[in-house]
PDB file of N, CA and C in Angstrom:
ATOM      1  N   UNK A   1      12.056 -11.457   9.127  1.00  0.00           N
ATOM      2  CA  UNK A   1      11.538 -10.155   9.452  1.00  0.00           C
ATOM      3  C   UNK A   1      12.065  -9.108   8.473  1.00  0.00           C
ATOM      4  N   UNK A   2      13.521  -9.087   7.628  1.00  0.00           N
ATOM      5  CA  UNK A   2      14.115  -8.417   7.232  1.00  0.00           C
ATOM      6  C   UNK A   2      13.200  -8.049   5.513  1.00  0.00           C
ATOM      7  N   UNK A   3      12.492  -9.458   5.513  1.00  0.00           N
ATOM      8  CA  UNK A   3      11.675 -10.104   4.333  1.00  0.00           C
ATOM      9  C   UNK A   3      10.710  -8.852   4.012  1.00  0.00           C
ATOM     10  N   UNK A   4      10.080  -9.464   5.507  1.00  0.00           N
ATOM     11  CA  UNK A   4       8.496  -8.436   5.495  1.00  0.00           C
ATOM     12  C   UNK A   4       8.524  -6.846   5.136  1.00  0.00           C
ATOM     13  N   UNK A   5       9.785  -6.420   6.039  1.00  0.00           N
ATOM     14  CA  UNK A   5      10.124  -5.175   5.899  1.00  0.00           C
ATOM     15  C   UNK A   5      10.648  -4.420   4.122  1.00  0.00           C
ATOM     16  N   UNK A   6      10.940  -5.535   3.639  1.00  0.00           N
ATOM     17  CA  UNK A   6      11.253  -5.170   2.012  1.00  0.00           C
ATOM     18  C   UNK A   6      10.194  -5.205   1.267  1.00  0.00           C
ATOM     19  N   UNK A   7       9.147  -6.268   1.833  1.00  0.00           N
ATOM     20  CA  UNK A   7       8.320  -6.208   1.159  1.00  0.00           C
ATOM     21  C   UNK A   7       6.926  -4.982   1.165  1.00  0.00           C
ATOM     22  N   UNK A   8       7.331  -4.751   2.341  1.00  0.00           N
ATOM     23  CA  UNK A   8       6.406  -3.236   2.657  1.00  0.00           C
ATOM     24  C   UNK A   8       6.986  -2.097   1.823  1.00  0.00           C
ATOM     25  N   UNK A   9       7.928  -2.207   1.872  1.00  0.00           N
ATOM     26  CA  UNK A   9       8.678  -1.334   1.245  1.00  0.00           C
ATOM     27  C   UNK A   9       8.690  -0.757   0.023  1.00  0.00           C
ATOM     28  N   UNK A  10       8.662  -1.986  -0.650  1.00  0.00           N
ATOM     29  CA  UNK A  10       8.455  -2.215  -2.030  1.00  0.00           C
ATOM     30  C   UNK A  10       6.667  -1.548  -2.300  1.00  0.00           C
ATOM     31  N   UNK A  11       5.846  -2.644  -0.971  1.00  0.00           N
ATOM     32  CA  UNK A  11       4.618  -1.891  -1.719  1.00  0.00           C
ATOM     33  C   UNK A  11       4.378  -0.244  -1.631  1.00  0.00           C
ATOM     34  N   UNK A  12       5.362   0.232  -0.111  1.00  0.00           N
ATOM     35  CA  UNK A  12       5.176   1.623  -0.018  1.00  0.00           C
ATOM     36  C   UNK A  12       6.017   2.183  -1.694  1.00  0.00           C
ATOM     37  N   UNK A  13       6.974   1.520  -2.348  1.00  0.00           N
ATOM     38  CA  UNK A  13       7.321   2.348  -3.346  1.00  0.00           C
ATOM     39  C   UNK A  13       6.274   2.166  -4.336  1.00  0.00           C
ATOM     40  N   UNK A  14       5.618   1.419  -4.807  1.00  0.00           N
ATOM     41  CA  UNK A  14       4.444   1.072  -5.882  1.00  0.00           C
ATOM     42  C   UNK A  14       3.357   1.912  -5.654  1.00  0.00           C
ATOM     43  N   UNK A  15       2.806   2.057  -4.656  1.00  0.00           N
ATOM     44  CA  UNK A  15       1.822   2.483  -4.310  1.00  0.00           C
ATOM     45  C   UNK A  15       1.983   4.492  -4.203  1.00  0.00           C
ATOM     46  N   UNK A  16       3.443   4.666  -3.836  1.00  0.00           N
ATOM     47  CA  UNK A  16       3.891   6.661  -3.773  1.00  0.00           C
ATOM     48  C   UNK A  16       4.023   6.776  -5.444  1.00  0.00           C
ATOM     49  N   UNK A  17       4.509   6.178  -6.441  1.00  0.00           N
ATOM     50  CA  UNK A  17       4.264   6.308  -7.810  1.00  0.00           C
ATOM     51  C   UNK A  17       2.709   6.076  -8.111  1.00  0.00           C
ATOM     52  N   UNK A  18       2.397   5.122  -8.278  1.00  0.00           N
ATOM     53  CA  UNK A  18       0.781   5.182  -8.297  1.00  0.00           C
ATOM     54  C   UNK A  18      -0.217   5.923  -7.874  1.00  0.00           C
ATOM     55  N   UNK A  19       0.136   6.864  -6.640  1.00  0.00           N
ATOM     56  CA  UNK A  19      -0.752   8.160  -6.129  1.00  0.00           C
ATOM     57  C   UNK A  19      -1.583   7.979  -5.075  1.00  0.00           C
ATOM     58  N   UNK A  20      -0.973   6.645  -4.259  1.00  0.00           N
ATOM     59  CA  UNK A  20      -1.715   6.501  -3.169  1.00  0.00           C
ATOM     60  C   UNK A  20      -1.389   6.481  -2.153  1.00  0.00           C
ATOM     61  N   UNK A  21      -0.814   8.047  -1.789  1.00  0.00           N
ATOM     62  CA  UNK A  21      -0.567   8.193  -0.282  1.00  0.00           C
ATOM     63  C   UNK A  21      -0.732   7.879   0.714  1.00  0.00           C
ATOM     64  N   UNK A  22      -1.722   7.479   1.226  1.00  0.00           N
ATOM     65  CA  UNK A  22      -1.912   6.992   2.408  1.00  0.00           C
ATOM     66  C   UNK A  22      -1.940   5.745   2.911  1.00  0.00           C
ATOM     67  N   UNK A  23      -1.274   4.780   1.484  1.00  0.00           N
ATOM     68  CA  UNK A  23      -1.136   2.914   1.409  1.00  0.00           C
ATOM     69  C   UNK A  23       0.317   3.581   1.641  1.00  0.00           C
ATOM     70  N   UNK A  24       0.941   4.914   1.053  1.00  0.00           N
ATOM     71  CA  UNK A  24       2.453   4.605   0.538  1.00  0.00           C
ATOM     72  C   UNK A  24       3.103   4.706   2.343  1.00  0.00           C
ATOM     73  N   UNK A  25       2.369   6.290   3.020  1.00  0.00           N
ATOM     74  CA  UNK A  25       3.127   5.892   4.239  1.00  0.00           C
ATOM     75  C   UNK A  25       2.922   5.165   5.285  1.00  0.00           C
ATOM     76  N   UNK A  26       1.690   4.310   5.383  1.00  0.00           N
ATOM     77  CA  UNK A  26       1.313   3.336   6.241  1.00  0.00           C
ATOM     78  C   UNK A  26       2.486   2.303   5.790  1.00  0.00           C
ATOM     79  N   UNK A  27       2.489   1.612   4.227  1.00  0.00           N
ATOM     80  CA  UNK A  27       4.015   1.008   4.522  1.00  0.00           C
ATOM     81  C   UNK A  27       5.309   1.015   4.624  1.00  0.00           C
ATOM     82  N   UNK A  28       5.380   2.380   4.365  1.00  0.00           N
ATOM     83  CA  UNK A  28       6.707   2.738   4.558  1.00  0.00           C
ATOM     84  C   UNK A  28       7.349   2.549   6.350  1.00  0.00           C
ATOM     85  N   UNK A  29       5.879   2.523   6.924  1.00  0.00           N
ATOM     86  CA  UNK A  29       5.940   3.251   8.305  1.00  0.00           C
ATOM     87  C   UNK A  29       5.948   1.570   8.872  1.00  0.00           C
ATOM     88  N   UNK A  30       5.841   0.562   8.187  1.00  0.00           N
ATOM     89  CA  UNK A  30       5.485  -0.689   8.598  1.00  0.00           C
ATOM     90  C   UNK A  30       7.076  -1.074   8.565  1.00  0.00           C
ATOM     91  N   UNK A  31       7.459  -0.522   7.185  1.00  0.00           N
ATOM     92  CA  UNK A  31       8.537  -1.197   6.642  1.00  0.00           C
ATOM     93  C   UNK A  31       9.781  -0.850   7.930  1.00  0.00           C
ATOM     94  N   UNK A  32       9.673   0.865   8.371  1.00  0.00           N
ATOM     95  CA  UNK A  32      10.843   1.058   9.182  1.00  0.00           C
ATOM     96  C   UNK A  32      10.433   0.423  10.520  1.00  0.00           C
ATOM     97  N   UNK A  33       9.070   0.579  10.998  1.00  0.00           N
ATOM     98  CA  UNK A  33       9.497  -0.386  12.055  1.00  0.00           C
ATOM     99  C   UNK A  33      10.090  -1.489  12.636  1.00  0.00           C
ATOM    100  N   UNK A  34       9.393  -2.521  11.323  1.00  0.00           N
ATOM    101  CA  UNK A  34       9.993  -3.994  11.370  1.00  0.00           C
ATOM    102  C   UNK A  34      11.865  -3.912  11.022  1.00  0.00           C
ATOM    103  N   UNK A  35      11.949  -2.756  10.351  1.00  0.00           N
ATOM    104  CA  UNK A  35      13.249  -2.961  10.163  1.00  0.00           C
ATOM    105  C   UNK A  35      14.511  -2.502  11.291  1.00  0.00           C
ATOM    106  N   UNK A  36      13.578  -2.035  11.980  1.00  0.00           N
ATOM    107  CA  UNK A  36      14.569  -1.299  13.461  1.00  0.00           C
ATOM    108  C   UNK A  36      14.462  -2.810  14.344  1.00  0.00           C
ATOM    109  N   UNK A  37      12.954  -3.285  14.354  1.00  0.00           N
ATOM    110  CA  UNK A  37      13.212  -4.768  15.343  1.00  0.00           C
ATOM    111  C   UNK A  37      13.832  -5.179  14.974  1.00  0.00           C
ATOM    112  N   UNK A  38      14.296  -5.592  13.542  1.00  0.00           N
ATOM    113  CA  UNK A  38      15.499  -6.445  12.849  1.00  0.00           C
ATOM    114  C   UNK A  38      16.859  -6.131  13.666  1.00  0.00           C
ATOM    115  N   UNK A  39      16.747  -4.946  13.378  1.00  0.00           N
ATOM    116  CA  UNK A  39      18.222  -4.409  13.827  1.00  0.00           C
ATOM    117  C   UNK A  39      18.224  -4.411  14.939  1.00  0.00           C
ATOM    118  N   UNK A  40      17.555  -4.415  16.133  1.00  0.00           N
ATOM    119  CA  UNK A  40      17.058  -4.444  17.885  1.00  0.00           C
ATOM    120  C   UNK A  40      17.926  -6.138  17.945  1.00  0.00           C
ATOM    121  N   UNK A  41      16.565  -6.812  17.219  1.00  0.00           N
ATOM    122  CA  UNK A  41      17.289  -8.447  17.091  1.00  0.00           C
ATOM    123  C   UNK A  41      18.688  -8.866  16.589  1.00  0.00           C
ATOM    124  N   UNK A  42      18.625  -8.136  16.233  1.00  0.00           N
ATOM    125  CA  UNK A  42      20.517  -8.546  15.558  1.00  0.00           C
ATOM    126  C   UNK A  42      21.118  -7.958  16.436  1.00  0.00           C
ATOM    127  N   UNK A  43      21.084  -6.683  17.217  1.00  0.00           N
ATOM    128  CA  UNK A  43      22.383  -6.515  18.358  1.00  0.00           C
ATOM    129  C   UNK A  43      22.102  -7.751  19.634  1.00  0.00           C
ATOM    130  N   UNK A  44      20.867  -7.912  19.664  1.00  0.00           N
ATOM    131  CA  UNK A  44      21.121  -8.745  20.856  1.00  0.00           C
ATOM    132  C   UNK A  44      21.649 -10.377  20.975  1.00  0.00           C
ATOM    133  N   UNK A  45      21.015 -10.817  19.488  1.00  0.00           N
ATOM    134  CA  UNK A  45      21.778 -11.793  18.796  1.00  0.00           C
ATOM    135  C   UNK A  45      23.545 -11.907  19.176  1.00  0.00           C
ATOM    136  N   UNK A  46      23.971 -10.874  18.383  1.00  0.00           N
ATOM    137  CA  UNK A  46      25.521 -10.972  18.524  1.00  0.00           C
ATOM    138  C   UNK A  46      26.217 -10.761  19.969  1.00  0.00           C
ATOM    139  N   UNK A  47      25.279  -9.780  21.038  1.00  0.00           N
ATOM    140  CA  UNK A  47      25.549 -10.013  22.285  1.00  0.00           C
ATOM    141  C   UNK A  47      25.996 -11.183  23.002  1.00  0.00           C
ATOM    142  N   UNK A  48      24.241 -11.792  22.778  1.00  0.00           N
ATOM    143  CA  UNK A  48      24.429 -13.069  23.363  1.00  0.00           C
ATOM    144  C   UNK A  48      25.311 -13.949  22.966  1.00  0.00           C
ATOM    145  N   UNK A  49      25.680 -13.731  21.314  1.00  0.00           N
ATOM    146  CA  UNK A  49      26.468 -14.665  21.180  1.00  0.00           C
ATOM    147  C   UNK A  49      28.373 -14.725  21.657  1.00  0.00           C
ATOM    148  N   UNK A  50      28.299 -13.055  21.780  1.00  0.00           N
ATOM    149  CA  UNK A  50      29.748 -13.153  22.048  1.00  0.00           C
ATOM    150  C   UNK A  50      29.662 -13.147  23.706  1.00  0.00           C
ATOM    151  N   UNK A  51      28.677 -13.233  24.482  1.00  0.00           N
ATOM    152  CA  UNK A  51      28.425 -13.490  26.380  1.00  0.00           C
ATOM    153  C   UNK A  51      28.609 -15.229  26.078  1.00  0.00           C
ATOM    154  N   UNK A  52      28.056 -15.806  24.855  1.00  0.00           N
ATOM    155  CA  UNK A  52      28.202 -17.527  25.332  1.00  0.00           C
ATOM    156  C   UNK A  52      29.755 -17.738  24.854  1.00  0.00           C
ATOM    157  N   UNK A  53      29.955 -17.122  23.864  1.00  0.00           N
ATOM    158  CA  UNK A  53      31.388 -17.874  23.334  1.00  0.00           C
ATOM    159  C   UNK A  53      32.446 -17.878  24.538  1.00  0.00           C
ATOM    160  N   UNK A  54      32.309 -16.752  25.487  1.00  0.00           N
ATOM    161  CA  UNK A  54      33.111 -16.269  26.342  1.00  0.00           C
ATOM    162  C   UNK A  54      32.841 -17.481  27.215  1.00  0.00           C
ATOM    163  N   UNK A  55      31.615 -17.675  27.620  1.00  0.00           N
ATOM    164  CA  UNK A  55      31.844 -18.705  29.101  1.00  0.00           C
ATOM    165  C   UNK A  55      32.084 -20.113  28.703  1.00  0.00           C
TER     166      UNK A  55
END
């Protein structure tokens, strides 16, 4: 997921030099979403993992 989100990213940067606003913040806007689920998924990841190590 962390992938996708770079790769939006990247096209939102290609595309705000190139002059095409409205590709640049549709992926920019792709890029931060996926990148907050990343980060959503990774706290709950380490949750769970420090709730199993415990029992």
């Amino acid at each position: 997921m962390l992938y996708y989100a770079l790769v939006f990213l990247v096209v939102a940067i290609i595309a705000g030099v190139l002059g095409f606003g409205g590709i640049a913040g549709a992926s920019a806007g792709i890029a931060q979403i996926l990148f907050f689920l990343f980060l959503a998924f990774l706290v709950i990841s380490l949750i769970a993992g420090l709730f199993r190590s415990r029992v």
